[in-house]
Structure formats: C-alpha cells, structure tokens
Protein backbone atom coordinates (compact mmCIF):
# COMPACT_ATOMS: atom_id res chain seq x y z
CA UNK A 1 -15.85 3.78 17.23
CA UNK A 2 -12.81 5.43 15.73
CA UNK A 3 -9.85 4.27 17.10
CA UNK A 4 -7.48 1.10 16.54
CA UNK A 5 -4.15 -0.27 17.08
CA UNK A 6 -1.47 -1.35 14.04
CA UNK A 7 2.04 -2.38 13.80
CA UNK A 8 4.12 -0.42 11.37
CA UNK A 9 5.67 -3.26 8.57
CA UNK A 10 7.83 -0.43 6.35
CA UNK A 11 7.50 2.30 3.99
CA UNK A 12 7.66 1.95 0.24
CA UNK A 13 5.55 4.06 -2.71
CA UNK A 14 2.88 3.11 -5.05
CA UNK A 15 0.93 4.76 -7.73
CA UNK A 16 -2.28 6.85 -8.06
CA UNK A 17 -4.97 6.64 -10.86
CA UNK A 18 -2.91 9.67 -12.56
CA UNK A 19 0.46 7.95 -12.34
CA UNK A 20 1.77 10.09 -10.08
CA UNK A 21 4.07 8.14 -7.03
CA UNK A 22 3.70 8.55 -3.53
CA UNK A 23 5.54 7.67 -0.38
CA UNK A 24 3.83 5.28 1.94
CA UNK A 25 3.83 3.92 5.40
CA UNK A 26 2.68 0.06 5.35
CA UNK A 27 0.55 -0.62 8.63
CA UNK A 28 -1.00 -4.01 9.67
CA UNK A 29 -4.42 -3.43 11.28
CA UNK A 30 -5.85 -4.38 14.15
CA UNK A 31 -7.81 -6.91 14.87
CA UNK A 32 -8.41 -5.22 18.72
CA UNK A 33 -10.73 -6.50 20.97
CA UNK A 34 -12.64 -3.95 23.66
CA UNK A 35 -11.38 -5.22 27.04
CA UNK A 36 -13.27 -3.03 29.29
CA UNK A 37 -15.23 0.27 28.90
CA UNK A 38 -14.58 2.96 31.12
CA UNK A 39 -18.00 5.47 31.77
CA UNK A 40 -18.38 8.34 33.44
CA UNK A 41 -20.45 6.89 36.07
CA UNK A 42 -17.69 4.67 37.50
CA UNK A 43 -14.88 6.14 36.45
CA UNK A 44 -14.90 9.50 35.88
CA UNK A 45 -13.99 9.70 32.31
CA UNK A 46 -14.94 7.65 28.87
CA UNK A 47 -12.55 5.25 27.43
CA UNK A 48 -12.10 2.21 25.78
CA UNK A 49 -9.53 -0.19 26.44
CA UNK A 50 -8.03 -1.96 23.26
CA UNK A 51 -5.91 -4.97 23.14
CA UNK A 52 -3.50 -6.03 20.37
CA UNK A 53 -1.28 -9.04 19.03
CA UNK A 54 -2.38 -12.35 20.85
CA UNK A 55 0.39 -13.23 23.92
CA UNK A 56 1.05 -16.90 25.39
CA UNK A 57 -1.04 -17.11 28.59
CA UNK A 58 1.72 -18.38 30.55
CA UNK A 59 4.01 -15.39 29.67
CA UNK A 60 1.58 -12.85 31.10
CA UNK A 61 1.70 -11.51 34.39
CA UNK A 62 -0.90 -12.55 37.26
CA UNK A 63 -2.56 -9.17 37.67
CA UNK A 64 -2.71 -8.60 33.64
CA UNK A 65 -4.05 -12.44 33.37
CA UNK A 66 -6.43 -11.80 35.84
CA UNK A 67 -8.00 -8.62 33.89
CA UNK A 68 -8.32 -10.04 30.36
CA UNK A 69 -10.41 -13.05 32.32
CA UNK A 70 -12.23 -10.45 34.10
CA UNK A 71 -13.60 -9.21 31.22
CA UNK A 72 -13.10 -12.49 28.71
CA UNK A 73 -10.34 -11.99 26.38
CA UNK A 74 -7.38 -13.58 25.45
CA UNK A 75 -4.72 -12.17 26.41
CA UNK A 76 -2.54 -9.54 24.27
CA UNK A 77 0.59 -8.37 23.97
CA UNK A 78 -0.44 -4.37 24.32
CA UNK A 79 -2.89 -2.54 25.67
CA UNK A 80 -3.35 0.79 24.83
CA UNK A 81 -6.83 2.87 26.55
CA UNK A 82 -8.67 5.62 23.91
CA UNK A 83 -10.84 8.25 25.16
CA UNK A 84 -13.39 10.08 23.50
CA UNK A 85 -17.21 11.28 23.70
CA UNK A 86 -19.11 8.29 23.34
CA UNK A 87 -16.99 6.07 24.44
CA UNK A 88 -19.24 4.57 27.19
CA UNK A 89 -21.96 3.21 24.94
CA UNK A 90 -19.25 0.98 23.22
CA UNK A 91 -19.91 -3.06 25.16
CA UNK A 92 -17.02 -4.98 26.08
CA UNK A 93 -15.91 -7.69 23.80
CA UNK A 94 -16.71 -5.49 20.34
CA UNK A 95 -13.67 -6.27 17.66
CA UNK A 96 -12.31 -3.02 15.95
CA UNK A 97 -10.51 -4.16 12.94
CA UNK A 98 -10.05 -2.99 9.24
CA UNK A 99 -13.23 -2.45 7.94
CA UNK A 100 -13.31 0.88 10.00
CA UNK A 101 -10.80 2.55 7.10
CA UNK A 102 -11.32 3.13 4.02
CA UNK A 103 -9.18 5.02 0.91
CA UNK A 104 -9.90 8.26 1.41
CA UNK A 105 -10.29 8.21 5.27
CA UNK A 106 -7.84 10.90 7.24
CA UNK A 107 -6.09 9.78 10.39
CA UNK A 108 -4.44 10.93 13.31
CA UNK A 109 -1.11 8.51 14.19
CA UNK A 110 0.39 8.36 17.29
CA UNK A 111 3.90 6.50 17.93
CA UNK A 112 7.43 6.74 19.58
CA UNK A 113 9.65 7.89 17.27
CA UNK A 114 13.40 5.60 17.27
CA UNK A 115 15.71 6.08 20.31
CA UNK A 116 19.24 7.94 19.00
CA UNK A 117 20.83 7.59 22.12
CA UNK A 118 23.10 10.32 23.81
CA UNK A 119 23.48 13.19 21.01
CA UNK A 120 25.40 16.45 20.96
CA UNK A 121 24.05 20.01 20.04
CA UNK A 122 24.70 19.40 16.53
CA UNK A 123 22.42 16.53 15.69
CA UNK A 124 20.05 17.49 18.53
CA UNK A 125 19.47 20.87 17.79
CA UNK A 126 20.49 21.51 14.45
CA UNK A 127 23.59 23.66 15.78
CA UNK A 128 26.48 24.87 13.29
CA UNK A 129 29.79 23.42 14.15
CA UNK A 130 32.67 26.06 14.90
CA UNK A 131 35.34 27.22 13.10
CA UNK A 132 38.32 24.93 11.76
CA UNK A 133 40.96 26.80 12.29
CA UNK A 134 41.80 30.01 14.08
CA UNK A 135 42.73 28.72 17.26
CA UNK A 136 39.66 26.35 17.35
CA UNK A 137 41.16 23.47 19.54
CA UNK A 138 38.87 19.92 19.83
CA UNK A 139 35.66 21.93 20.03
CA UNK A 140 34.58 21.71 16.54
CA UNK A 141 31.40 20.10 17.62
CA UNK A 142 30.53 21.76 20.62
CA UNK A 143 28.20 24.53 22.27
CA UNK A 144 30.03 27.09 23.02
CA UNK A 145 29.90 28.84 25.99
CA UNK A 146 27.10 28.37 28.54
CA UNK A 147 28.15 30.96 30.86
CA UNK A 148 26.31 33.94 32.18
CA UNK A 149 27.29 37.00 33.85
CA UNK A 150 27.37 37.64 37.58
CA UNK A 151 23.29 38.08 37.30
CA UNK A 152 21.51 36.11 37.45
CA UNK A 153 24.52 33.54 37.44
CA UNK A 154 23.38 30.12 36.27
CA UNK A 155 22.05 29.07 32.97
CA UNK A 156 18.81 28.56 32.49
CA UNK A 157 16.23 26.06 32.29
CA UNK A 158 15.54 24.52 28.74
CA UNK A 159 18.97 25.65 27.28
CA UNK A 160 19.56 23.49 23.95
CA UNK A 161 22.90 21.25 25.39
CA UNK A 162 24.00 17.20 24.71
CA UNK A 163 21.02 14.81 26.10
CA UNK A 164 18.93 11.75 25.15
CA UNK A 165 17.56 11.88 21.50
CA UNK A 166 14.35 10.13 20.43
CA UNK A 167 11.61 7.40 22.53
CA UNK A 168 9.09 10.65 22.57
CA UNK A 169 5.68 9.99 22.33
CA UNK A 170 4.54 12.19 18.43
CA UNK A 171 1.59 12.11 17.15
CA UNK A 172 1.07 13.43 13.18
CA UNK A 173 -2.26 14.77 12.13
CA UNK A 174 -4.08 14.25 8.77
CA UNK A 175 -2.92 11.86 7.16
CA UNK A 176 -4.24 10.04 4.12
CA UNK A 177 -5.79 6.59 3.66
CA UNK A 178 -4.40 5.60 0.11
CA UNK A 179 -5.32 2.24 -0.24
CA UNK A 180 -7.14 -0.65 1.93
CA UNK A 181 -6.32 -4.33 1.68
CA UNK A 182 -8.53 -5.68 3.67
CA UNK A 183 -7.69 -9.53 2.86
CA UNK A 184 -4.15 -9.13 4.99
CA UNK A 185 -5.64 -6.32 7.38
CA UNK A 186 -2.75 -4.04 5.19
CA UNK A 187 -3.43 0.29 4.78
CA UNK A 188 -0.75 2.66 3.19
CA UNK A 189 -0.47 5.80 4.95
CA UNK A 190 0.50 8.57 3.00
CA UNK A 191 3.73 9.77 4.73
CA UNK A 192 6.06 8.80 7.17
CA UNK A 193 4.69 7.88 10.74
CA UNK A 194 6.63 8.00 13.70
CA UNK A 195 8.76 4.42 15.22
CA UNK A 196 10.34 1.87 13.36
CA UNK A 197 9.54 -0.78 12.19
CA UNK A 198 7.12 -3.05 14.17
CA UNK A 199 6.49 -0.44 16.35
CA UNK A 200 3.09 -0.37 17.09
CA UNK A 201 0.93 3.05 16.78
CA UNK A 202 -2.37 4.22 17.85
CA UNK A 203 -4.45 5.17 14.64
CA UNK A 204 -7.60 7.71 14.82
CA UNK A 205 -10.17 8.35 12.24
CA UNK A 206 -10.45 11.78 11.95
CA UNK A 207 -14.02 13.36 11.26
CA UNK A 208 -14.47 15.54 8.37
C-alpha cells in the first residue's frame, strides 16, 4: 500500500548534509485506518477507503456512523477512497501510517489550493492593466472588449473574464521526501503543496 492521508502544519526550510537550504512543506501523517476495500468482484473497481483525524461519535451523521460500525472503526473526520492495482488484496482494518515514507521517497500530493474569492482578469489571468491616461476612463483594470462581429455573434466558451478564483482540486507530482520524524508522525516535503494550512492532502508514493 502506497497511499495516505496528512494535514498540512506550514512551510519553513532546513538544511542538507552540504549546507545548502531548502524550502519545505511540514505535513502530519496519517495514522489512517482501511475502512472498507472495494474489489473488482463486487464493485467493479479496486479501492481502498482511508479514514483520518478521530471525530466525536455523537457529531457524526447516522448513515456515516452506521458505516465505520459496519466495518469496525472509529469514526473520522475524513474519508478520502484511493484506487489502484492491488488494491483488493489490502483487509479491512490495516493502519497506514508513517513508516510507509522514508527520506528519499518521491510523492504525488493532491490538495485544494486556498479559495480567492471573486477575482478580475488581472489577478485571474495574469492580464496587463490598460493605459492611464489617453482617454482611459475607470477601466484601468478591465478586459477590454468582449465583442465579436456579426458572425458568429457571441463570445465564446472558455473566454478568460472575472470569476471564482481558487477551491480546485491540484495535484503536484514528484516531490521529495527530505526528512522523516517518525516520533510526531512529521515529513518535510520539498516544495510548496497545494491548501493552507490544515488542509488535509492525499499523499502517494510514487514508484521508481
């Protein structure tokens, strides 16, 4: 198994063997139960259901209550379902924690990156504002014109304008392991990950 659950703590930097600094993510590991295995037999598909951070019994729903008992855990805050080859021939009940990384390792980090609200062109796509003078009258920040001519007469699908900014789902791919501390279930991830802080991410080990 190759797949766990952490909560993002912060970012600072540390130091290699050669003195040189790096930027790091700080990400609280696991521990994440297996509440139920999905095979292909009775499902369709191969997955693994993980659970993470313990939640209060009495604040969890009757239908979610009723599926950690099913299958004998305590209840969790998140619940978050992997799939990959293999997946079927993990039991029910098997604890993924730290001792699955190690310095070195390479992961694959899915998150959702921070909500920036309602944004205009500028800060969502990067746009240049206009000119500041010349007749340029409370537009600075602005689009431009959206208009088209008489064919086909509309403006098209996927145009960059003003929307909602952030809450997507990223995922970033290879990064490094640069130190384990497996007393306080603690990695540093070189790089940034997506969310902020306690957001919780969906780490994969990637094989070499």
């Amino acid at each position: 198994m190759n797949t766990i659950m952490g909560k993002k703590i912060g970012m600072t930097s540390i130091f290699d063997a050669d003195g040189k600094v790096h930027p790091v993510t700080v990400v609280e590991i696991g521990p994440c139960p297996v509440i139920q295995v999905k095979t292909l037999e009775n499902d369709g598909y191969e997955a693994i259901q993980l659970g993470f951070i313990a939640r209060k019994e009495k604040q969890t729903n009757k239908p979610m209550a009723g599926h950690f008992k099913k299958y004998g855990v305590e209840p969790k805050q998140f619940v978050k379902e992997f799939r990959f080859e293999g997946a079927g021939s993990v039991e029910a009940g098997t604890v993924a924690d730290i001792s699955m990384l190690k310095a070195g390792d390479v992961v694959r980090v899915t998150g959702v990156s921070k909500g920036k609200g309602f944004q205009g062109v500028v800060k969502r796509h990067g746009m240049r504002l206009q000119g500041a003078s010349h007749g340029t009258h409370e537009s600075h920040r602005g689009p431009g014109s959206i208009g088209m001519c008489t064919h086909p007469g509309r403006v098209f699908k996927g145009k960059h304008m003003a929307g909602r900014m952030g809450t997507d789902q990223i995922t970033i791919k290879n990064l490094e392991i640069m130190k384990v501390v497996t007393e306080e279930n603690i990695v540093f991830i070189k790089g940034s990950v997506p969310g902020g802080k306690n957001s919780v991410l969906k780490i994969i080990r990637q094989e070499a």
